[in-house]
Protein backbone atom coordinates (compact mmCIF):
# COMPACT_ATOMS: atom_id res chain seq x y z
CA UNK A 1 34.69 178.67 129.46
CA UNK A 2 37.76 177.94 131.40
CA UNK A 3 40.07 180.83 131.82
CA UNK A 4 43.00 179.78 130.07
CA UNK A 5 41.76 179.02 127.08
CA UNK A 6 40.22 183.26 126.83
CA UNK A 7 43.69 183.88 127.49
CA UNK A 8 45.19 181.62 124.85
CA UNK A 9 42.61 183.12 122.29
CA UNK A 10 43.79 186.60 123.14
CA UNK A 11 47.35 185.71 122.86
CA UNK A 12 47.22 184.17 119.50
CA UNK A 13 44.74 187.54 118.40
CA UNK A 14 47.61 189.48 119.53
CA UNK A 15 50.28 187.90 117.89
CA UNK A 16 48.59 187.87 114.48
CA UNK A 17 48.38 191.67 115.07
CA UNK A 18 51.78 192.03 115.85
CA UNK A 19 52.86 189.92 112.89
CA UNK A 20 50.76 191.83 110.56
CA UNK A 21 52.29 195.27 111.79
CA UNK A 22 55.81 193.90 111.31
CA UNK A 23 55.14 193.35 107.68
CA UNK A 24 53.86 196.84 107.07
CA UNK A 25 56.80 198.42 108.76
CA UNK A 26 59.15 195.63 106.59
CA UNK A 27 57.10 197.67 103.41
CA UNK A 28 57.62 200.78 104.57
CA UNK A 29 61.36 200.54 105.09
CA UNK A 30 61.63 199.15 101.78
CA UNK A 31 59.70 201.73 99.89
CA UNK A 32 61.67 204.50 101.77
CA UNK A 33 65.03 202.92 101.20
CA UNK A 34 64.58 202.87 97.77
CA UNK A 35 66.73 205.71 95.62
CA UNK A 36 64.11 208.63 94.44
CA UNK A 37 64.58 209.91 91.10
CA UNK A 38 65.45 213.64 90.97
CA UNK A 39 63.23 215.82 89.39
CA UNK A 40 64.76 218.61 87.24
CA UNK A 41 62.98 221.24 84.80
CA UNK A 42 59.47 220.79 84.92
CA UNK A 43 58.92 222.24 89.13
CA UNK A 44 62.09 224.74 87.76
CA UNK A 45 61.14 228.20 87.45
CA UNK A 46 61.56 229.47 84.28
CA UNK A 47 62.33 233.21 86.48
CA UNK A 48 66.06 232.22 86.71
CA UNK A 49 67.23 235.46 88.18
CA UNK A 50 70.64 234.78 86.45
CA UNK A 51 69.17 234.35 82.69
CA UNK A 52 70.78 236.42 80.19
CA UNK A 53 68.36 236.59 77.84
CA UNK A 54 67.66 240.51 77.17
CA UNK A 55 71.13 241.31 77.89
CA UNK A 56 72.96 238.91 74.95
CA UNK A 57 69.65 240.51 72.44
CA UNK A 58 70.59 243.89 73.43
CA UNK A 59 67.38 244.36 75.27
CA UNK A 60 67.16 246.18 78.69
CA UNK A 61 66.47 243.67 81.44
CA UNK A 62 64.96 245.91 83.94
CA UNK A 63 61.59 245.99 82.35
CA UNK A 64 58.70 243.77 83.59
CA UNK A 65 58.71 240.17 82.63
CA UNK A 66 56.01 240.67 80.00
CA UNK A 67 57.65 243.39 77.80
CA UNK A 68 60.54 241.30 77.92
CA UNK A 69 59.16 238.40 76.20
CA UNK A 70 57.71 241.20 73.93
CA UNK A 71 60.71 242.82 72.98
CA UNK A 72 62.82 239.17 72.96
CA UNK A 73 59.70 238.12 69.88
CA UNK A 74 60.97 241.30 68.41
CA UNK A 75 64.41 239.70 67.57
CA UNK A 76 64.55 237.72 64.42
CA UNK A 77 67.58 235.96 63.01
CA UNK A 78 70.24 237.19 60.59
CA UNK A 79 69.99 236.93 57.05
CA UNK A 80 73.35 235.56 57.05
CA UNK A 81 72.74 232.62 59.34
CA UNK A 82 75.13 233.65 61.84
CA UNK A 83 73.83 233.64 65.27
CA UNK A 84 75.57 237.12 66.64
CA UNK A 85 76.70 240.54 64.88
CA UNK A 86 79.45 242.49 66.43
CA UNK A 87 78.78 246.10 67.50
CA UNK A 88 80.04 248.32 65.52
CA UNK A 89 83.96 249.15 65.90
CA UNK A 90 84.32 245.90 67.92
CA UNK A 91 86.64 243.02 66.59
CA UNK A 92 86.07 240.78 70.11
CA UNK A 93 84.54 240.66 73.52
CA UNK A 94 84.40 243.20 75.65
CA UNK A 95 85.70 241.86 78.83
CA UNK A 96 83.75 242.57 81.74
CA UNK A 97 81.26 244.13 79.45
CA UNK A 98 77.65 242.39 79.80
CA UNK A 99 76.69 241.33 75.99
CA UNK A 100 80.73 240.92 75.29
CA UNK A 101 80.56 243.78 72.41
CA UNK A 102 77.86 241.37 70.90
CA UNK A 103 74.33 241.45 69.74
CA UNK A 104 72.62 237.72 69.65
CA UNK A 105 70.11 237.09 67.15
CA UNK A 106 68.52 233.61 67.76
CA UNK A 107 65.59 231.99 65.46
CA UNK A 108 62.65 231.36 67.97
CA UNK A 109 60.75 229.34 65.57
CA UNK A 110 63.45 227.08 65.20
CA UNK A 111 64.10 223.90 67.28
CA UNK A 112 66.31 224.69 70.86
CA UNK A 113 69.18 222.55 69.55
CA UNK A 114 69.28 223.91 65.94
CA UNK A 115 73.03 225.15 65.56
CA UNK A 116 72.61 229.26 66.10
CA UNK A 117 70.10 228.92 69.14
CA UNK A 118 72.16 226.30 70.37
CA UNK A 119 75.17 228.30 70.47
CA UNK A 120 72.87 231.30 71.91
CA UNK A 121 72.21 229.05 74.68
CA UNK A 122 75.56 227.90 75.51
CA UNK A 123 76.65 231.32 75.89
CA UNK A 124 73.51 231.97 78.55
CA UNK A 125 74.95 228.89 80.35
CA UNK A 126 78.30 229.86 80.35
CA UNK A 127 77.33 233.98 82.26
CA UNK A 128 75.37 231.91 84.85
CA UNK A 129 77.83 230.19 85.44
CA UNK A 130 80.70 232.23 85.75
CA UNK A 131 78.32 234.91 87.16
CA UNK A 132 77.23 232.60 89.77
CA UNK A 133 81.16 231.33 90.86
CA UNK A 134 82.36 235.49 90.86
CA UNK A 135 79.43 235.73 93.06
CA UNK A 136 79.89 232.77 95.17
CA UNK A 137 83.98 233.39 95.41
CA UNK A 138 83.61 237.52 96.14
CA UNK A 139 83.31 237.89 100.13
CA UNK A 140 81.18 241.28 99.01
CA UNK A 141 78.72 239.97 96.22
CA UNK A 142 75.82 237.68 97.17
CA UNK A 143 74.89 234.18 95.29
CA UNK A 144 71.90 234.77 92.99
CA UNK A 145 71.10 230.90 92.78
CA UNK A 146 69.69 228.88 95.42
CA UNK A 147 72.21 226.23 96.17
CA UNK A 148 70.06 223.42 95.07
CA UNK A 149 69.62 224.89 91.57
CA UNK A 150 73.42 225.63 90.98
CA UNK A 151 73.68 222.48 89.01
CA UNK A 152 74.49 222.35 85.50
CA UNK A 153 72.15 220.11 84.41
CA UNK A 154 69.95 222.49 86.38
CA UNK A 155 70.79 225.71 84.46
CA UNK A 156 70.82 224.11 81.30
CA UNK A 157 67.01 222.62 81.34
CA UNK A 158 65.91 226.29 82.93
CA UNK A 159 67.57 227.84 79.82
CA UNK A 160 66.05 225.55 77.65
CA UNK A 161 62.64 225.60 78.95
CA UNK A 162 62.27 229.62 79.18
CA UNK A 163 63.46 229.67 75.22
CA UNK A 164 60.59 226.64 74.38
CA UNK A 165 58.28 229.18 76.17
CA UNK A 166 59.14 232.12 73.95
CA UNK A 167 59.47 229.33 70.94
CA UNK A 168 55.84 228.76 71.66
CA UNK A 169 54.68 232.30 71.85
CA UNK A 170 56.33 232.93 68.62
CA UNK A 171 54.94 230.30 66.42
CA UNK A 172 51.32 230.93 67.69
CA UNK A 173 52.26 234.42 66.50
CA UNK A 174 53.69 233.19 63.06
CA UNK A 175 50.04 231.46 62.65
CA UNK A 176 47.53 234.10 62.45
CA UNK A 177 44.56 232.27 63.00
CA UNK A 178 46.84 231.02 66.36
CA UNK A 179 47.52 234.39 67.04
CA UNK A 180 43.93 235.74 67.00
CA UNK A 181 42.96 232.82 69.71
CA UNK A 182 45.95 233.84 72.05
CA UNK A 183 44.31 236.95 71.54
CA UNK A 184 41.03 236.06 72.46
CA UNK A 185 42.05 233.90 75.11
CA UNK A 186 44.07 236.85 77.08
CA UNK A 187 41.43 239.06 76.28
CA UNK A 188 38.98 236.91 77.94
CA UNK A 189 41.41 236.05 80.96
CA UNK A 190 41.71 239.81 81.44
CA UNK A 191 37.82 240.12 81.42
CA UNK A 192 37.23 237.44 83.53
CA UNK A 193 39.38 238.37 86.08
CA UNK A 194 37.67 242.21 86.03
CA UNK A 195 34.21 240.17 86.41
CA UNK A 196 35.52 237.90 89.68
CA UNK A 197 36.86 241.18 91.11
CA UNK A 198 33.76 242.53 90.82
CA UNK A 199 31.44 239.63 91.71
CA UNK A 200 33.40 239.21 94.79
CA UNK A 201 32.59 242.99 95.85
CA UNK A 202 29.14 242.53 95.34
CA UNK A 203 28.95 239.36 97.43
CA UNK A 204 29.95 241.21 100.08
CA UNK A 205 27.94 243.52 100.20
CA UNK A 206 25.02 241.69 99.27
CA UNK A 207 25.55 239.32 102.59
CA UNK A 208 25.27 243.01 104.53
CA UNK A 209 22.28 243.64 102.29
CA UNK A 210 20.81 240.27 103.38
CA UNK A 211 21.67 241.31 106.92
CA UNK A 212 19.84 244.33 107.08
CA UNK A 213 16.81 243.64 105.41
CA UNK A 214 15.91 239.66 106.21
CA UNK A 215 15.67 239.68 102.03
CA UNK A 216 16.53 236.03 101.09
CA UNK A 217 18.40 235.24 97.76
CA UNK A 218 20.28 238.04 98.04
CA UNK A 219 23.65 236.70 98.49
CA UNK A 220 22.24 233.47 95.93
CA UNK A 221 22.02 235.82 92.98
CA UNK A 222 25.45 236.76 92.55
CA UNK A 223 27.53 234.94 90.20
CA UNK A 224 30.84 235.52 87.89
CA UNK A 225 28.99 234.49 84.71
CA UNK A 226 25.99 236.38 85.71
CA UNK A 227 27.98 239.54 85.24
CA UNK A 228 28.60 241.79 82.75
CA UNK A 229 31.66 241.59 80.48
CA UNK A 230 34.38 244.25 80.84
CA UNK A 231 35.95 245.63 78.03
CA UNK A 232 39.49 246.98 77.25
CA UNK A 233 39.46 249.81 74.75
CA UNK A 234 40.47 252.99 73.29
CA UNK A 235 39.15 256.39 73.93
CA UNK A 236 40.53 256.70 69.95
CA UNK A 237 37.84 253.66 69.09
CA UNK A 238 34.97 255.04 70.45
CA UNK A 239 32.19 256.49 68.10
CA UNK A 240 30.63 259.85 68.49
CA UNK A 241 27.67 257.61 69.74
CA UNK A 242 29.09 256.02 72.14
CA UNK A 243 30.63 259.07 73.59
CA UNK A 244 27.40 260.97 73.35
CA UNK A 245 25.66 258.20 75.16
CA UNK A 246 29.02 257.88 78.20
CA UNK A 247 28.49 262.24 78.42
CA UNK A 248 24.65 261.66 78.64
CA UNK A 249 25.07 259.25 81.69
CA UNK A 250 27.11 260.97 83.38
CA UNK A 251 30.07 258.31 83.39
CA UNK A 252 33.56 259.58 83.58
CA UNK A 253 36.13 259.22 80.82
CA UNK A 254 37.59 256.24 82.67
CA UNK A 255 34.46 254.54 83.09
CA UNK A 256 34.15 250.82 82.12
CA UNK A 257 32.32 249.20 79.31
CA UNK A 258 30.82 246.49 79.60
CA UNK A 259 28.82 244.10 77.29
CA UNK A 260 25.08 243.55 78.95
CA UNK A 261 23.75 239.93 78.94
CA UNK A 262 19.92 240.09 76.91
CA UNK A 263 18.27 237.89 79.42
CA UNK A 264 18.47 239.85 82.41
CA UNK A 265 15.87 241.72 83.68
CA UNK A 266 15.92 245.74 84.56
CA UNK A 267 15.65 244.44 88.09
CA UNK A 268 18.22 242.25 88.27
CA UNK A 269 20.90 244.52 86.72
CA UNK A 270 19.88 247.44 88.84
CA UNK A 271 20.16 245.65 91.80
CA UNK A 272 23.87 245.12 90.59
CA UNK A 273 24.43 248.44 89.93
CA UNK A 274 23.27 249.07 93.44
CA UNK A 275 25.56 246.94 95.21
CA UNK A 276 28.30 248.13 93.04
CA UNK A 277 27.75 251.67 93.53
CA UNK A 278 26.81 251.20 97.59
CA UNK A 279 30.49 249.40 97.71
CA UNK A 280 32.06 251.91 95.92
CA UNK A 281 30.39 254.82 98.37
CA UNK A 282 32.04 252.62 101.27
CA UNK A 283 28.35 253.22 102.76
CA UNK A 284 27.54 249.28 102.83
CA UNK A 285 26.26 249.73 106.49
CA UNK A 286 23.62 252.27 105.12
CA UNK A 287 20.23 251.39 104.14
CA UNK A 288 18.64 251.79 100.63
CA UNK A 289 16.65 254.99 101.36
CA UNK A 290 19.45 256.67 103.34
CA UNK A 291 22.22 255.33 100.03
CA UNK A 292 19.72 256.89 97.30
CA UNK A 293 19.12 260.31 99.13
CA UNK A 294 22.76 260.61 99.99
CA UNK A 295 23.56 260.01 95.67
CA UNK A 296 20.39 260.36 93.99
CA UNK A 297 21.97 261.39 90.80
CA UNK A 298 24.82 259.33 90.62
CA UNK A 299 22.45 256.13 91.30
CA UNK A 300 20.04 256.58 89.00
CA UNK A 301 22.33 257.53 86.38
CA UNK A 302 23.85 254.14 86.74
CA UNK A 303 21.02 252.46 86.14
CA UNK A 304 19.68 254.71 83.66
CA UNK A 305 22.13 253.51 81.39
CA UNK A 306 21.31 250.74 81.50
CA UNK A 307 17.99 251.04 78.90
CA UNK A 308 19.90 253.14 77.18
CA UNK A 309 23.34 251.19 75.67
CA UNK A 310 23.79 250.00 71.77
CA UNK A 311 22.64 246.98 70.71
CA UNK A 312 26.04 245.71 69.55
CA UNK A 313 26.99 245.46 73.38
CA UNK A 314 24.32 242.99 74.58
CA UNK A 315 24.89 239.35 74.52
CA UNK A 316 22.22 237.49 73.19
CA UNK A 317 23.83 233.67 74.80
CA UNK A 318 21.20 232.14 77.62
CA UNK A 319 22.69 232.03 81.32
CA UNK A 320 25.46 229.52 82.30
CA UNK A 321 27.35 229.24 85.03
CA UNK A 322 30.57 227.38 85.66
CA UNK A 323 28.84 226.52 88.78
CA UNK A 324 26.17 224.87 87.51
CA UNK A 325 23.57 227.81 89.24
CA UNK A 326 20.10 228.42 87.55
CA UNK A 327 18.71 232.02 87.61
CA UNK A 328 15.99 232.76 89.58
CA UNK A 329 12.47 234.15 87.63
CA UNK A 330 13.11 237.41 88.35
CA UNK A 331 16.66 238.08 87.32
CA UNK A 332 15.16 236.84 83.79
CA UNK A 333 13.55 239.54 81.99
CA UNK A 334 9.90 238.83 80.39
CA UNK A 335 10.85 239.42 76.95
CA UNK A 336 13.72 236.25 77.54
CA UNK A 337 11.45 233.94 79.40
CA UNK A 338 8.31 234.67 76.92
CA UNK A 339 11.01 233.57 73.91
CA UNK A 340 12.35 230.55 76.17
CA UNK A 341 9.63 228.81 77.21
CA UNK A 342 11.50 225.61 78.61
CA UNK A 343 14.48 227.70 80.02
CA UNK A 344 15.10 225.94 83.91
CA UNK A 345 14.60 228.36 86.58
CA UNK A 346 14.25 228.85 90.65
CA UNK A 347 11.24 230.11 92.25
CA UNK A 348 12.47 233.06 95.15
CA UNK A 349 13.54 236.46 95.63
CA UNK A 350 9.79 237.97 95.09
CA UNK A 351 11.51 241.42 96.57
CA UNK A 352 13.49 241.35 93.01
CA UNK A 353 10.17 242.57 91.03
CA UNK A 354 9.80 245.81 90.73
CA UNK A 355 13.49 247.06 92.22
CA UNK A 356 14.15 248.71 89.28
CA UNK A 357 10.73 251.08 90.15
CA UNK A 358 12.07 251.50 93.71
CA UNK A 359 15.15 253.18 93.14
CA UNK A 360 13.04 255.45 90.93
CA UNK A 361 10.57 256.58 93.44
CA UNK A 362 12.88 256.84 96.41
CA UNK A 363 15.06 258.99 93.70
């Protein structure tokens, strides 16, 4: 093929490339040049450090942002409709004086722009503001509000989101069956986040477990929903059982509770324990014989208890994790798999049987 007509087909390859890149770079500069649409509120925290909340309720503001909200729920609306009372002795506002001699009462189960929670609000809006500009004008005092947020379209959908926030709390409150699943659902985010703490203790020292003894699954075993539930309670709530049984095992008075799972085996839970109480020794570069002679009491207390705890506290719901893991044979106990037939589990871990018996010889 003569020459010049290779070069002629490269040319016209080239210039079709060229062309083509021109166009995306034409999109491009259009897309860019476009005006963008400001987005206010919803990427706004709601932790304005300039919100007046507590201070126009006559609530101290130093306390933690959770027993604000639980002292704000406290406040409930006058029985005369009006949305402040003065303190007593006061006819005005207190200049200079945070509150301004006043005590806000706004209706949290009403709508934001109802008439007393919208004056409420305007108030809030108008001590940022003026806070902010004392702040910004005094050549001592340091802004509180990032430049970009001292808008007042700004303040005023911060305001208004953190009272829909506390509006919400308060009407699941109002509803009791609401209430009881807010309950339940900080209950369980409290216990969950006790078993991930826990299951990420144990994973470590399982993969040193693994390490020193060459025993596979060890590491594969561990899992959040695999673990016990830990429970919040009383030391007034506990029954004389219960407290003979915690005196008995030798826990301490600040010793968890947990709530066992029924289909795990006396191996599988005492291998927990183990890793639990060989991370809690700080002796996870110890092996098992040298761990159990060093605490031979304290070990097999552990796992004493664990044949020994009320029914009430074992759940009887089959394995599932979020994870989609299936439990091997022997972290299921006989009793479960005998009364599952058809339950889906791995073959492995053929150390697991018999753990349990281990602990009590070496002990």
């Amino acid at each position: 093929m003569p020459s010049q007509f290779v070069t002629s087909a490269t040319n016209d390859a080239l210039t079709a490339q060229v062309n083509g890149l021109e166009e995306i770079v034409k999109t491009l500069q259009a897309e860019s040049e476009k005006p963008q649409r400001k987005v206010t509120g919803k990427h706004i925290s709601n932790d304005h450090p300039a919100l007046k909340f507590c201070d126009l309720c006559g609530i101290e503001s130093s306390m933690g942002r959770n027993k604000c909200t639980e002292a704000l729920m406290k406040v409930k609306p006058l029985g005369n409709g009006h949305a402040y009372e003065m303190h007593q002795g006061e006819e005005g506002d207190k200049q200079g004086e945070e509150g301004g001699g006043k005590t806000w009462h706004p209706n949290w189960l009403g709508h934001v722009d109802k008439v007393v929670n919208a004056m409420f609000i305007k108030e809030i809006i108008d001590r940022v503001c003026n806070s902010e500009k004392c702040r910004r004008e005094s050549l001592n005092l340091k802004a509180e509000v990032p430049d970009e947020d001292f808008n007042m379209q700004v303040i005023i959908q911060c305001t208004k989101d953190y009272f829909r926030n506390i509006h919400k709390q308060a009407m699941c409150r109002s509803d009791a069956s609401k209430a009881q699943k807010a309950e339940r659902k900080k209950e369980h985010g409290r216990q969950r986040a006790c078993c991930t703490a826990v299951t990420k203790s144990r994973r470590a020292t399982a993969v040193i477990y693994k390490k020193e003894t060459g025993r596979e699954g060890a590491v594969a075993m561990i899992d959040t929903d695999f673990a016990s539930d830990i429970l919040s309670y009383s030391e007034d709530d506990l029954s004389e059982d219960t407290l003979t049984r915690r005196a008995k095992s030798g826990a301490g008075n600040s010793a968890n509770m947990v709530v066992g799972l029924e289909w795990r085996s006396i191996n599988y839970v005492a291998f927990l324990r183990f890793l639990t109480l060989r991370q809690m020794k700080g002796t996870t570069e110890l092996p098992l014989q040298t761990l159990t002679k060093q605490a031979p009491s304290s070990l097999q207390k552990s796992v004493a208890k664990l044949q020994k705890g009320a029914l009430e506290q074992i759940n009887d719901d089959a394995p599932s994790s979020a994870k989609k893991n299936l439990p091997f044979e022997n972290m299921v106990a006989d009793s479960w798999r005998n009364g599952h037939p058809d339950m889906e589990m791995l073959e492995g871990v053929p150390w697991l049987k018999g753990f349990w018996a281990s602990l009590t010889e070496t002990i």
